[in-house]
N, C-alpha and C. Protein backbone atom coordinates (compact mmCIF):
# COMPACT_ATOMS: atom_id res chain seq x y z
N UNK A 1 14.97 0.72 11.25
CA UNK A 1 13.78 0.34 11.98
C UNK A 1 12.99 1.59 12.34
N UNK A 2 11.66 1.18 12.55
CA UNK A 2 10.92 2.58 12.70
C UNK A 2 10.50 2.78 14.24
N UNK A 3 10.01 3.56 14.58
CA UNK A 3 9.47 4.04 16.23
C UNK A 3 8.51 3.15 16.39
N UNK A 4 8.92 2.23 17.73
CA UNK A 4 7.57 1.02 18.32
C UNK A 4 6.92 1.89 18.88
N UNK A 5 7.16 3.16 19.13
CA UNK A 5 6.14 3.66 19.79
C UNK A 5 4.69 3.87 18.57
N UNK A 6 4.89 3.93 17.75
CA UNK A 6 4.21 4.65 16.66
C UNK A 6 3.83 3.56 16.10
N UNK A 7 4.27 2.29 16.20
CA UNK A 7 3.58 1.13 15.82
C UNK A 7 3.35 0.57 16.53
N UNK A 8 3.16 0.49 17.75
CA UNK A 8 2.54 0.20 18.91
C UNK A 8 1.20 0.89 18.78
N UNK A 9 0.85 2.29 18.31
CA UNK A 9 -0.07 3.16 18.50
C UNK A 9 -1.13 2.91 17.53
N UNK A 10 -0.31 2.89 16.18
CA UNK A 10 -1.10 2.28 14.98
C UNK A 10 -2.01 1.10 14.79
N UNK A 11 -0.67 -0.43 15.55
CA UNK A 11 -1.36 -1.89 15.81
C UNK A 11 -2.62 -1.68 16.27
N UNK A 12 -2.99 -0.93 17.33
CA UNK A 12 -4.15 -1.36 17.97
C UNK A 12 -5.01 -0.68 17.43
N UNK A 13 -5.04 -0.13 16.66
CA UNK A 13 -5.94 1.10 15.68
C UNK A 13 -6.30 0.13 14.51
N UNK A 14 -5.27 -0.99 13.98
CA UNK A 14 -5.72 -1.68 12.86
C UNK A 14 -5.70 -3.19 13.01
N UNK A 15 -6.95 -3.88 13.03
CA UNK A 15 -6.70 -5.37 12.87
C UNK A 15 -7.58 -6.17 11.56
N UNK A 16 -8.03 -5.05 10.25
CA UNK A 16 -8.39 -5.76 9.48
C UNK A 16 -7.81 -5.09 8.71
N UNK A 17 -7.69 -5.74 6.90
CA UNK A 17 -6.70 -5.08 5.74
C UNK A 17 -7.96 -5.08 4.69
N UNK A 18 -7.30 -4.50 3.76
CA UNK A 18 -8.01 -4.63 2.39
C UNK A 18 -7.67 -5.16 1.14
N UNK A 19 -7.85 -6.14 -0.39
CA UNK A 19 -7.27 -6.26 -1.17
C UNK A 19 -7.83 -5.98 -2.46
N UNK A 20 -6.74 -5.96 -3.02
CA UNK A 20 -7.40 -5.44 -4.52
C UNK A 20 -6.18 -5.66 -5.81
N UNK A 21 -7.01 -6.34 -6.83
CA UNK A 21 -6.35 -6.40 -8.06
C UNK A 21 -6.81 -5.51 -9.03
N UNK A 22 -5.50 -4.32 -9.67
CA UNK A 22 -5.64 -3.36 -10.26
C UNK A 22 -5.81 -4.23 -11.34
N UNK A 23 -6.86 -3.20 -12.19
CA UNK A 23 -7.03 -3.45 -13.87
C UNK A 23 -5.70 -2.50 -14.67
N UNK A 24 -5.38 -3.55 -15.74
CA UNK A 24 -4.44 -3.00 -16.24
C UNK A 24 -5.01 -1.60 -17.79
N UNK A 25 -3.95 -0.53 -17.69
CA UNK A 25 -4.55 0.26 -18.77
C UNK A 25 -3.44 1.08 -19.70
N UNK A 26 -3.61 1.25 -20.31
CA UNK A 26 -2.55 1.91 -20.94
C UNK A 26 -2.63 3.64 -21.47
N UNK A 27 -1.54 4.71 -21.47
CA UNK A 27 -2.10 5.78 -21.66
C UNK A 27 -2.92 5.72 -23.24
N UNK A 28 -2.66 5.49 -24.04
CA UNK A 28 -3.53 5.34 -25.20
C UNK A 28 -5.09 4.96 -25.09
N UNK A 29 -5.24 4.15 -24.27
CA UNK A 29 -6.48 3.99 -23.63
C UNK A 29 -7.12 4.61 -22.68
N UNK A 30 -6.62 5.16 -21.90
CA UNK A 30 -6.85 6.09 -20.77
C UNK A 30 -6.57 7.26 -20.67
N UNK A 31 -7.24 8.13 -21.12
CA UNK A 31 -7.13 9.33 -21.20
C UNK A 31 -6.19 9.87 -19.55
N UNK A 32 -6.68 9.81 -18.31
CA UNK A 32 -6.35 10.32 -17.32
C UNK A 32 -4.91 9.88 -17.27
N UNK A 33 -4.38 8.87 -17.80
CA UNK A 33 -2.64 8.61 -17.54
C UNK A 33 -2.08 9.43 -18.64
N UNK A 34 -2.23 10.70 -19.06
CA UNK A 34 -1.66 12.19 -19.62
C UNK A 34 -0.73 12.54 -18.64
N UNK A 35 0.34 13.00 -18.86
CA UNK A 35 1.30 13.58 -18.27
C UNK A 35 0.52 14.69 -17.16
N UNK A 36 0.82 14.46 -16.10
CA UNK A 36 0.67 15.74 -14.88
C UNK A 36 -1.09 15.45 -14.73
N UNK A 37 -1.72 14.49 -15.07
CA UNK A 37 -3.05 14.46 -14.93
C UNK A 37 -3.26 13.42 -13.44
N UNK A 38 -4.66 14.46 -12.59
CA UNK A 38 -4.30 13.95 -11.53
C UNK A 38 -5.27 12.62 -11.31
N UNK A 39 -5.06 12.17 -10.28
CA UNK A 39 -6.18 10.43 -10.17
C UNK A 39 -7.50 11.17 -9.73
N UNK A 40 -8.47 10.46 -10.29
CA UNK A 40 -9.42 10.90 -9.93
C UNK A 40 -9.81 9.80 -8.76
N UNK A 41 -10.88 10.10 -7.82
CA UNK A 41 -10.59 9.15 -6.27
C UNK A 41 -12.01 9.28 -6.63
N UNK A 42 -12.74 8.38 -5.60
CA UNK A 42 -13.98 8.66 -4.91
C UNK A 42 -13.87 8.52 -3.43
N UNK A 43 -14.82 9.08 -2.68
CA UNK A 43 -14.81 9.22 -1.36
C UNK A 43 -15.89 7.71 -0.63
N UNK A 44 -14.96 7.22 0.05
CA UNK A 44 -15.55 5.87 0.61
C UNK A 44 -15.74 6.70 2.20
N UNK A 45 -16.56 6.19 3.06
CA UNK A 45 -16.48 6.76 3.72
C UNK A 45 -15.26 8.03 4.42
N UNK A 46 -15.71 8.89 3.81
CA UNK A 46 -14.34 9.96 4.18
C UNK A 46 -13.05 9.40 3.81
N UNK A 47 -12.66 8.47 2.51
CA UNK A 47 -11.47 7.60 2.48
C UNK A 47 -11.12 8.25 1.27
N UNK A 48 -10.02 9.06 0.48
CA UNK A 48 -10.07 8.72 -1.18
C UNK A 48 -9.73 7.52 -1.93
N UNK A 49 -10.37 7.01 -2.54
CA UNK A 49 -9.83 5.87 -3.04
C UNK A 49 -9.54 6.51 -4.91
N UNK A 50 -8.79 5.84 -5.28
CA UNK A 50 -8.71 5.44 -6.56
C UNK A 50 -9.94 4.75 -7.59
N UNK A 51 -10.59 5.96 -8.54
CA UNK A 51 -11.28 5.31 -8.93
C UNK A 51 -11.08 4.21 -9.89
N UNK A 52 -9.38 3.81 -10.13
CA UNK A 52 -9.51 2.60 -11.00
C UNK A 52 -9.26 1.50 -10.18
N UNK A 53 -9.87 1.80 -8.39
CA UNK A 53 -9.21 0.34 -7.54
C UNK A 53 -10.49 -0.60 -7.93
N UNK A 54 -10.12 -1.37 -7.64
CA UNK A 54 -11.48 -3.23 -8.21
C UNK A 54 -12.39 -2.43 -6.77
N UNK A 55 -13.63 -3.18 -7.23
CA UNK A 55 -14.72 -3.19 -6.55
C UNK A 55 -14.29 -4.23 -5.26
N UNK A 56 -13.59 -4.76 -5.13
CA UNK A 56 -13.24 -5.43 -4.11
C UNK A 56 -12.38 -4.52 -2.79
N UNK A 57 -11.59 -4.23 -3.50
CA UNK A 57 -11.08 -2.39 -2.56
C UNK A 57 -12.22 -2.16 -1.98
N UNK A 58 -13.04 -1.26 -2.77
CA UNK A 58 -13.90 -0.41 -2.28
C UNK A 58 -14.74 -1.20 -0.75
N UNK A 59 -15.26 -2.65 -1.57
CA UNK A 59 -16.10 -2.97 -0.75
C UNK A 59 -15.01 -3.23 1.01
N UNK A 60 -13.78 -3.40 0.27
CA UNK A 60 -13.17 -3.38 2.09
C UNK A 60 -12.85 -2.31 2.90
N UNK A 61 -12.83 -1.16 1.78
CA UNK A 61 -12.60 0.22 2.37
C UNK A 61 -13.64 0.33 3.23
N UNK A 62 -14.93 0.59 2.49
CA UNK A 62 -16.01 1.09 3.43
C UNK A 62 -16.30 -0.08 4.63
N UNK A 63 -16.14 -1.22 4.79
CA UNK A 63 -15.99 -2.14 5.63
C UNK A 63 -15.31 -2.17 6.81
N UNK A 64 -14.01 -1.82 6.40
CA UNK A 64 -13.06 -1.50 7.35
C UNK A 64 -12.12 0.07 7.31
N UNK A 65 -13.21 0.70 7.01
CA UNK A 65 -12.47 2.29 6.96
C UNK A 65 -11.71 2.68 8.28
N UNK A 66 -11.73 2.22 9.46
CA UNK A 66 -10.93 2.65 10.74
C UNK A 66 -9.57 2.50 10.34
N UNK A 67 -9.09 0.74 9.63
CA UNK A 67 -8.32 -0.05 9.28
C UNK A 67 -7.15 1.06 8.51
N UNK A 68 -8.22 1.00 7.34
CA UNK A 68 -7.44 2.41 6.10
C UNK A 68 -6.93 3.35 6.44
N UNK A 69 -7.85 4.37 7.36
CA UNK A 69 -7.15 5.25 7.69
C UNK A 69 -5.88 5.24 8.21
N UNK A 70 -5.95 4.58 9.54
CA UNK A 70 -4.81 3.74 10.04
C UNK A 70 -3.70 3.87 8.90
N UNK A 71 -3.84 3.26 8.00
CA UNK A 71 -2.77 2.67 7.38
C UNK A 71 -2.00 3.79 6.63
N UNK A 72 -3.09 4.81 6.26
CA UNK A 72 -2.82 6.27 5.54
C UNK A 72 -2.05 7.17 6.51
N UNK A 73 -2.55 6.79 7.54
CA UNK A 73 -1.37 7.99 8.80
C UNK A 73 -0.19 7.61 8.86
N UNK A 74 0.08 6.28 8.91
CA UNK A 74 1.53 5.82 8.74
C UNK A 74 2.35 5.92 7.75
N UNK A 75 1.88 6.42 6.62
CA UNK A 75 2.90 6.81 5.45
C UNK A 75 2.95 8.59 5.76
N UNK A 76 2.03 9.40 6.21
CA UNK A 76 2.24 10.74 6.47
C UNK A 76 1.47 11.60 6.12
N UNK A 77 1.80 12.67 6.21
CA UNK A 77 1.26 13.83 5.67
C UNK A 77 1.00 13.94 4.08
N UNK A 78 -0.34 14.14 3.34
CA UNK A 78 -0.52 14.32 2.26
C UNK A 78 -0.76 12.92 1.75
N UNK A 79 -0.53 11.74 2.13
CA UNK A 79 -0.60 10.38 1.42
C UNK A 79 -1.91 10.20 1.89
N UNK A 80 -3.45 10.40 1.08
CA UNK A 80 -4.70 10.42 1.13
C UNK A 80 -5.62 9.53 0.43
N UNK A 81 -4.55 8.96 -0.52
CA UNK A 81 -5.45 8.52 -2.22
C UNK A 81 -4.82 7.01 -2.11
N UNK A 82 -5.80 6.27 -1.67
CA UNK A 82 -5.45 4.80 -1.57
C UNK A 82 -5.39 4.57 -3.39
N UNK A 83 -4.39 3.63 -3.77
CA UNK A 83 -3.82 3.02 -5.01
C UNK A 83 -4.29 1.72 -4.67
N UNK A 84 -4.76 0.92 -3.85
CA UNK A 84 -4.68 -0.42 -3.33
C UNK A 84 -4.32 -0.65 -2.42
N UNK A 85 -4.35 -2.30 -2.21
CA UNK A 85 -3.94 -3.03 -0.58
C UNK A 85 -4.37 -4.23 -1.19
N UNK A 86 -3.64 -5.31 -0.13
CA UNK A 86 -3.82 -6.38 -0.30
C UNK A 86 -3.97 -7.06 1.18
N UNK A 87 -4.88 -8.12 1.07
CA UNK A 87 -4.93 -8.73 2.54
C UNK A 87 -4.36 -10.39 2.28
N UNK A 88 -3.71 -10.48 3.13
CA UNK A 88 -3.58 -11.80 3.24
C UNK A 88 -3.87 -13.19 4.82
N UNK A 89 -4.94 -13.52 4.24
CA UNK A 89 -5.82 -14.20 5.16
C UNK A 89 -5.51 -13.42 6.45
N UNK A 90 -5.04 -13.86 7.64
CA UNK A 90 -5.45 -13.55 8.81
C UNK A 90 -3.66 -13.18 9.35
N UNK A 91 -3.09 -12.91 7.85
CA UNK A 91 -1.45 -12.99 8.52
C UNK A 91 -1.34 -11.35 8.40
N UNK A 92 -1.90 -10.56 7.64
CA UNK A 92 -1.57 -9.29 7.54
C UNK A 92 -2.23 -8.67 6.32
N UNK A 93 -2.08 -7.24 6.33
CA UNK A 93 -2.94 -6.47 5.36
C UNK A 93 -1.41 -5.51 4.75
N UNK A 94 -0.92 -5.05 3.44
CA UNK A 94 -0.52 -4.48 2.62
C UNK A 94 -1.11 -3.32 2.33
N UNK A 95 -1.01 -2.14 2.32
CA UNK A 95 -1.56 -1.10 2.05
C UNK A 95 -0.54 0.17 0.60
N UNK A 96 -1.12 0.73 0.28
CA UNK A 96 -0.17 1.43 -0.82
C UNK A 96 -1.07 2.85 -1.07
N UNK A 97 -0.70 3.60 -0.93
CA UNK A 97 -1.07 5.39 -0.86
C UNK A 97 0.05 6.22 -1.93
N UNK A 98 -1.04 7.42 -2.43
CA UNK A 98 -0.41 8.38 -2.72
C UNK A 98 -0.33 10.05 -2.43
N UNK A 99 0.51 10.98 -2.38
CA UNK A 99 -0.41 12.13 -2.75
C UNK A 99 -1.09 12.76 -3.57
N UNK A 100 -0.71 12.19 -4.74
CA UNK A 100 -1.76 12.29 -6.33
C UNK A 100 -0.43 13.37 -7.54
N UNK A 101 0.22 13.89 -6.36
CA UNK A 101 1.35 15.07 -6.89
C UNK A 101 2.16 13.65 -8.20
N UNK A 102 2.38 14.67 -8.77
CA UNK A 102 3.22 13.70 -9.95
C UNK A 102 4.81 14.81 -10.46
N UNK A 103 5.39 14.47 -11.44
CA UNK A 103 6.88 14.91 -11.58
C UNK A 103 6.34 15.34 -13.20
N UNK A 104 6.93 14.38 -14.39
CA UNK A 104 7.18 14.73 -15.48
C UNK A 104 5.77 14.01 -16.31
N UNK A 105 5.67 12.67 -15.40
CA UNK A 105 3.92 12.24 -15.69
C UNK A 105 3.34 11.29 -15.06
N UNK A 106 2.67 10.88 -15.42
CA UNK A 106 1.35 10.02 -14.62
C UNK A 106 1.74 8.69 -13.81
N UNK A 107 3.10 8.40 -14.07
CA UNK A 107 3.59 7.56 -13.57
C UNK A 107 4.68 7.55 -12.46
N UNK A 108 4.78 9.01 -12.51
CA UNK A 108 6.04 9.76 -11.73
C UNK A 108 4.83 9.67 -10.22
N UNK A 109 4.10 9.68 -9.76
CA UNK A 109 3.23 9.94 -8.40
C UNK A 109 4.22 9.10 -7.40
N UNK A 110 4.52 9.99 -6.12
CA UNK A 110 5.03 9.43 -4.96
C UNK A 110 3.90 8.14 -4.28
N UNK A 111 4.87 7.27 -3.56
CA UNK A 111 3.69 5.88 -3.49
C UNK A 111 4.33 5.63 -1.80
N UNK A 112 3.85 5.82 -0.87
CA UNK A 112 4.03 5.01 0.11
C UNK A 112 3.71 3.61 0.32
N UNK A 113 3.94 2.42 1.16
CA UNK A 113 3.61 1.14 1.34
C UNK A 113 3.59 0.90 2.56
N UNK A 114 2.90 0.07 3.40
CA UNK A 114 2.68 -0.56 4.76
C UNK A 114 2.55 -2.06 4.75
N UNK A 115 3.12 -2.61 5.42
CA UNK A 115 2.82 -4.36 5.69
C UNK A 115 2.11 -4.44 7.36
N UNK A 116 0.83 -4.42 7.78
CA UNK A 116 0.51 -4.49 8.79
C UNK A 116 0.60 -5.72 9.12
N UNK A 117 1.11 -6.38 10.63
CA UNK A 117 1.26 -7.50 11.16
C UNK A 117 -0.06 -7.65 11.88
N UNK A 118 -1.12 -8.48 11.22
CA UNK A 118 -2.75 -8.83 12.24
C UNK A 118 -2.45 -9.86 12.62
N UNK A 119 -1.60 -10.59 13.24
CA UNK A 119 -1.02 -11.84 13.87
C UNK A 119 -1.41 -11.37 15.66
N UNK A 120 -0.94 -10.50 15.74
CA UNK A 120 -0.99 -10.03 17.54
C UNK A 120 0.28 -10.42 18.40
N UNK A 121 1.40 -10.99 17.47
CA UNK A 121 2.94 -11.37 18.16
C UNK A 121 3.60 -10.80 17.13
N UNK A 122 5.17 -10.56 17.36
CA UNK A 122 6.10 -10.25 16.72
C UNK A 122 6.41 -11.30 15.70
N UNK A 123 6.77 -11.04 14.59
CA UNK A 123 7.00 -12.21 13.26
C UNK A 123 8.14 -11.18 12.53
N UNK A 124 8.89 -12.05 11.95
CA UNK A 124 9.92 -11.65 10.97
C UNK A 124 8.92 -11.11 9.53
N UNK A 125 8.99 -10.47 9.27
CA UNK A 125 8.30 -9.52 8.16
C UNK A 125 8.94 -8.93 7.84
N UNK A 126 8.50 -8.33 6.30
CA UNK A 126 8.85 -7.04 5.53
C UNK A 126 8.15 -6.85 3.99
N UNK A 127 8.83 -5.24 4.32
CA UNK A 127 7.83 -4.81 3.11
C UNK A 127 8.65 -3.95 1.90
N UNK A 128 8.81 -4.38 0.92
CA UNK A 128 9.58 -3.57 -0.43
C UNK A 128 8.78 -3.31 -1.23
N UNK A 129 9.23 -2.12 -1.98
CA UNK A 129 8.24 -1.07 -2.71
C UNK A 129 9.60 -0.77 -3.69
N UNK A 130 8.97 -1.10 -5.02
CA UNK A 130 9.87 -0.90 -6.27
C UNK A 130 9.30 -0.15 -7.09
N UNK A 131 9.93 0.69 -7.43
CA UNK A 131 9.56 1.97 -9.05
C UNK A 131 9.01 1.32 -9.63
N UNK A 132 8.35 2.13 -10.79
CA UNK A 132 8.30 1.67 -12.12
C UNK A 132 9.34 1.82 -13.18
N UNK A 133 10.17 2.42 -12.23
CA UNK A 133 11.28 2.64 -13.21
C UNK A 133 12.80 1.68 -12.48
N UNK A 134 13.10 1.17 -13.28
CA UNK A 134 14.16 0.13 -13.20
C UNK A 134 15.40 0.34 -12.41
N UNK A 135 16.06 1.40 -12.79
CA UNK A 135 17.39 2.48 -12.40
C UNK A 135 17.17 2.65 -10.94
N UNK A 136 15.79 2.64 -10.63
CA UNK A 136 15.53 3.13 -8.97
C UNK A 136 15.82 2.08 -8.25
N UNK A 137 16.30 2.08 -7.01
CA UNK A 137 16.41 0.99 -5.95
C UNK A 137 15.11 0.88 -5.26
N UNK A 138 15.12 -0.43 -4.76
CA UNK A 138 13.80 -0.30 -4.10
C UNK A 138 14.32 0.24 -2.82
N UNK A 139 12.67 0.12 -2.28
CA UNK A 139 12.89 0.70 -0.73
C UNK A 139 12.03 -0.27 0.31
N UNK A 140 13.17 -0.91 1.25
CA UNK A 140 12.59 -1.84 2.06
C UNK A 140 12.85 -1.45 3.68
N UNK A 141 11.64 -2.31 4.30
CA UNK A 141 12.00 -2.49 5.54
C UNK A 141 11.27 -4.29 6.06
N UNK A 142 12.69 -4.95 6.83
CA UNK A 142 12.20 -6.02 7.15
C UNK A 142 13.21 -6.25 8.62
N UNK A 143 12.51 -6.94 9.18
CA UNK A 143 13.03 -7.36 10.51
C UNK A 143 11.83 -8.24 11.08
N UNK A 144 11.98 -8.10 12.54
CA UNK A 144 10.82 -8.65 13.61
C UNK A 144 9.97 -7.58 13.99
N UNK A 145 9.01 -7.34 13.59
CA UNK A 145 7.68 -6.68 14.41
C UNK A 145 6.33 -6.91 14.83
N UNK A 146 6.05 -6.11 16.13
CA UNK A 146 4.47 -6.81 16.14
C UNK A 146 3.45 -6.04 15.89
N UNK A 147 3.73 -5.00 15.06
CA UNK A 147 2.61 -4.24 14.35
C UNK A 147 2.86 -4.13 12.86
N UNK A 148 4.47 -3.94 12.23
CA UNK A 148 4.05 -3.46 11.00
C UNK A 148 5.46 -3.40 10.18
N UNK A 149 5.73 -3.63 9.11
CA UNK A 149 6.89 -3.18 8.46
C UNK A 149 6.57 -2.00 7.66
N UNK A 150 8.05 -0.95 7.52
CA UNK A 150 7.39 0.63 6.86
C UNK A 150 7.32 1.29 7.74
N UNK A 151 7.11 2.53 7.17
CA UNK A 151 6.68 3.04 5.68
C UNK A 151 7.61 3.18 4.69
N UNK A 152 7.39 2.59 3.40
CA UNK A 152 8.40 2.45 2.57
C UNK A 152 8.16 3.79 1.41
N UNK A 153 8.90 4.39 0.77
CA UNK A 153 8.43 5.16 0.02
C UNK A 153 9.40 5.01 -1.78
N UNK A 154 8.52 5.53 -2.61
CA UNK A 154 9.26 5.26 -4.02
C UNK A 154 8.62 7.05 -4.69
N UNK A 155 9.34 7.40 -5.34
CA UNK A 155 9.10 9.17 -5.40
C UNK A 155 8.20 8.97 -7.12
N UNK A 156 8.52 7.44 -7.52
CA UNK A 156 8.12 7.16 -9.00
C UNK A 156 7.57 6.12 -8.76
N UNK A 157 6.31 5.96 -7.89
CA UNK A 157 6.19 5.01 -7.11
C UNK A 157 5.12 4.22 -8.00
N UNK A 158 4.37 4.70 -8.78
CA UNK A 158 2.62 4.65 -8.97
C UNK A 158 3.20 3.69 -10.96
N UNK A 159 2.65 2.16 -10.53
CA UNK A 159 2.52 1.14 -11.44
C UNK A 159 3.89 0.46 -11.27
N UNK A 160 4.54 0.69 -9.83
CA UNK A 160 5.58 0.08 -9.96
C UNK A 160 5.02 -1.52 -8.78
N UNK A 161 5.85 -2.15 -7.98
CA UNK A 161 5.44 -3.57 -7.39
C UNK A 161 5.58 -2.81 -6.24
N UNK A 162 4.76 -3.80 -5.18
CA UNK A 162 5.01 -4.23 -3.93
C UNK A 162 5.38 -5.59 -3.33
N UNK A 163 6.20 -5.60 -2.26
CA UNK A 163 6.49 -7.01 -2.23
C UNK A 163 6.27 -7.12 -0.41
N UNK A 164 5.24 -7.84 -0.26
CA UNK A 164 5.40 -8.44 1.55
C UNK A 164 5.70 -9.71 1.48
N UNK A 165 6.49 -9.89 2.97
CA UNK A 165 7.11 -11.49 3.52
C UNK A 165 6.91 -11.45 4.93
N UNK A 166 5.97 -12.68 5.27
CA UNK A 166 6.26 -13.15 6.66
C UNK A 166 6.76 -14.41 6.76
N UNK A 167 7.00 -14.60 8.16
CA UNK A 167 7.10 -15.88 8.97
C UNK A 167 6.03 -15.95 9.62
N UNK A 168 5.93 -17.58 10.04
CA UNK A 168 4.87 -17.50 11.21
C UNK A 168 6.02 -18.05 12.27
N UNK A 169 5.15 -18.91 13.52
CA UNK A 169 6.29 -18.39 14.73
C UNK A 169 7.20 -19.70 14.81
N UNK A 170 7.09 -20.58 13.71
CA UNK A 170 7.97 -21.85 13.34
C UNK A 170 8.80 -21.40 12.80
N UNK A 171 8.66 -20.44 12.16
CA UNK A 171 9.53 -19.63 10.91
C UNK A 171 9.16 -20.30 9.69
N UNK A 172 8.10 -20.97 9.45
CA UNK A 172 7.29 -20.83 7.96
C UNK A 172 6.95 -19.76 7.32
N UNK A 173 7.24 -19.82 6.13
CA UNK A 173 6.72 -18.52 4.99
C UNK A 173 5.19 -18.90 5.33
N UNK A 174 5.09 -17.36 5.23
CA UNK A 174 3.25 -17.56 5.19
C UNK A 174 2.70 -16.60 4.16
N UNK A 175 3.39 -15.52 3.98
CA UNK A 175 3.30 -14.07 3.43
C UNK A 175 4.31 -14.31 2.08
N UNK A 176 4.75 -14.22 1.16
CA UNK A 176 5.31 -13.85 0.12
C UNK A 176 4.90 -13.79 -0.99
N UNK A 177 4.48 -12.25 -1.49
CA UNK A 177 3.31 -12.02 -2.66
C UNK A 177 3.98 -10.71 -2.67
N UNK A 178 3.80 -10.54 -4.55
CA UNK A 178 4.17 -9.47 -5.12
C UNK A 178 2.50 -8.92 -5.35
N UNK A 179 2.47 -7.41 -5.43
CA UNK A 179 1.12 -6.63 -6.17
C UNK A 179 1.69 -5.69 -6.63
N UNK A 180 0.77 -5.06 -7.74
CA UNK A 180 1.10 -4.22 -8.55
C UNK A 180 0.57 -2.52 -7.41
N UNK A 181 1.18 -1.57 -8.13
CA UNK A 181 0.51 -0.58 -7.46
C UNK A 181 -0.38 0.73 -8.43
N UNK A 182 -1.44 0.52 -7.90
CA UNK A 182 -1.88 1.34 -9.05
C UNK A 182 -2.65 0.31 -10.24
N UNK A 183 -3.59 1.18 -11.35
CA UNK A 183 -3.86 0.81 -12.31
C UNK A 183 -3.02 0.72 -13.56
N UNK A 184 -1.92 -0.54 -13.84
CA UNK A 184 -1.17 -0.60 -14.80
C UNK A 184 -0.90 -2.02 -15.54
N UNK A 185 -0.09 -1.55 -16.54
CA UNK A 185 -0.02 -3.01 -17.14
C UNK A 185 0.87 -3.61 -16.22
């Protein structure tokens, strides 16, 4: 479990999300997925985004840029380059960051994840973040919170899944959706 103090601090800093469905690409097609080649971003209000996130990103970035940031401090130091997010209606926002740093190639980029709780009560939630590479375990956090599950991290993180789950306060699923991270097949 992570520090309520620090998600206590965050919650009230964020009550809207962003979503976005990556276009899929392949390195043969895409020059920039070259080994060690870095993402190119654009700047949304002071935000980096990914320039292969959907126009739907963007338009929630600059919308709710307080939100983003938010969501970028909670994975840490150096995680700057939004990959995506996903919102889901009024139950919570998904977020996914990188530092752009990569390993052997373009797919190797470290990926943080966030499941923000915009409910305003504690709910059973969580948030898993899976490689793109198979061999890797994912990395989860789920329990009861009233700000947030995470920060989850994957070191081969970038075209691998994300996975959020809530309850609501019956204990109905409300939340259970996979997204991709990143621009991939």
């Amino acid at each position: 479990m992570k520090s309520a103090v620090i998600r206590s601090g965050i919650a009230a800093t964020v009550m809207l999300g962003l979503m976005t469905a990556a276009p899929a690409a392949s390195a043969a097609e895409h020059p920039a997925l070259k080994a060690n080649a870095p993402i190119s971003t654009v700047n949304i209000n002071g935000i980096k985004v990914s320039t292969e996130a959907s126009a739907e990103t963007r338009r929630l970035i600059e919308a709710n840029s307080v939100a983003a940031v938010a969501a970028a401090n909670v994975c840490g130091s150096g995680y700057t380059i939004s990959t995506g997010a996903y919102r889901y209606g009024t139950y919570g926002s998904t977020y996914t960051w990188t530092n752009g740093t990569s390993g052997s190639g373009y797919y190797d980029k470290p990926i943080c994840a966030v499941f923000f709780n915009d409910t305003g009560a504690s709910r059973s939630m969580g948030v898993r973040l899976y490689s793109n590479f198979t061999a890797d375990p994912a990395d989860e956090d789920f329990g009861t919170f009233s700000s947030y599950a995470g920060p989850v991290y994957q070191k081969r993180g970038y075209c691998g899944k994300v996975y959020s789950y809530m309850k609501d306060a019956s204990g109905k699923v409300v939340v259970d959706n996979y997204g991709t991270v990143g621009s991939c097949n």
